[in-house]
Protein backbone atom coordinates (compact mmCIF):
# COMPACT_ATOMS: atom_id res chain seq x y z
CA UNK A 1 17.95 17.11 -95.47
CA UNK A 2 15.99 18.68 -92.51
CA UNK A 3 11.91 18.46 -94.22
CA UNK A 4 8.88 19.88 -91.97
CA UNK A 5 6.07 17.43 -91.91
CA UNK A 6 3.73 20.88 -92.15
CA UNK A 7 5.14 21.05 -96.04
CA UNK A 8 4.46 17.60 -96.97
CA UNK A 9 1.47 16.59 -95.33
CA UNK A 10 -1.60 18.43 -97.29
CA UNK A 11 0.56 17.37 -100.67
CA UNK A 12 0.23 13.61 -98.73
CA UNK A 13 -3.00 13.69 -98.20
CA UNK A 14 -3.82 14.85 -101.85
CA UNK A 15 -1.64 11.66 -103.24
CA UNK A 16 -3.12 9.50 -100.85
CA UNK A 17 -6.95 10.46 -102.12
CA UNK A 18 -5.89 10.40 -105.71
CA UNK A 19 -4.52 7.21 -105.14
CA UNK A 20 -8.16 5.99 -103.43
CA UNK A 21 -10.07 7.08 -106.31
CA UNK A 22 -11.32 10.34 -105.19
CA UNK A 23 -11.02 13.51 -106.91
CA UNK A 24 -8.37 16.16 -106.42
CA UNK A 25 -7.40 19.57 -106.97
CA UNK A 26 -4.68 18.67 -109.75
CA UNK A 27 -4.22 22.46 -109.86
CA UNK A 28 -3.64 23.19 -106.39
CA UNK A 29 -1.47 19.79 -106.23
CA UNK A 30 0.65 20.83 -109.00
CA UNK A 31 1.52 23.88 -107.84
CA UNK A 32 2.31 22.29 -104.41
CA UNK A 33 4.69 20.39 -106.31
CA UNK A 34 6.64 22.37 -107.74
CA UNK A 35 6.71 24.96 -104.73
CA UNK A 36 7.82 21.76 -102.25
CA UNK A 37 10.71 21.59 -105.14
CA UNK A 38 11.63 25.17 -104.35
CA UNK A 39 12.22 25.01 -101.14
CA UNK A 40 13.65 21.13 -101.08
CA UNK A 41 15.91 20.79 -103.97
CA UNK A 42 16.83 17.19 -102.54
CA UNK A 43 13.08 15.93 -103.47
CA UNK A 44 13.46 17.05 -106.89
CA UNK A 45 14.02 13.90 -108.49
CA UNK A 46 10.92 12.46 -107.09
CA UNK A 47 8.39 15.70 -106.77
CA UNK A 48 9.82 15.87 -110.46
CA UNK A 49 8.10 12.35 -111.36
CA UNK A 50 4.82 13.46 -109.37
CA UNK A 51 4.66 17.31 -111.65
CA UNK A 52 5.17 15.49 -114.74
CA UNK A 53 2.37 12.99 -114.40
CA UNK A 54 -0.02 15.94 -113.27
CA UNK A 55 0.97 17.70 -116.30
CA UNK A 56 -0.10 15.20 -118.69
CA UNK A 57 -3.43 14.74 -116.63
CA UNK A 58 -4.16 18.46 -116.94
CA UNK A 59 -3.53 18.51 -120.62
């Protein structure tokens, strides 16, 4: 699996600042998620992990 940094990095950086504490655009994340899943079918398993924790924070 070839992955551009480009579709990783602002879903990174959004993991990175949830993980320090400071708030996030669960939405926006989310939807990141499962559009990174899309296009990477290979990440699934773990982007999977990542959409279904956001889904129980949003609910």
């Amino acid at each position: 699996m070839i992955c551009r940094w480009e579709d990783v990095s602002a879903l990174a950086a959004q993991l990175d600042a949830e993980a320090k504490g400071r708030p996030v655009d669960t939405d926006w994340t989310r939807a990141q998620v499962q559009r990174l899943m899309a296009v990477y079918p290979e990440m699934t398993n773990t982007l999977g992990a990542i959409a279904a924790r956001l889904a129980t924070k949003a609910a």
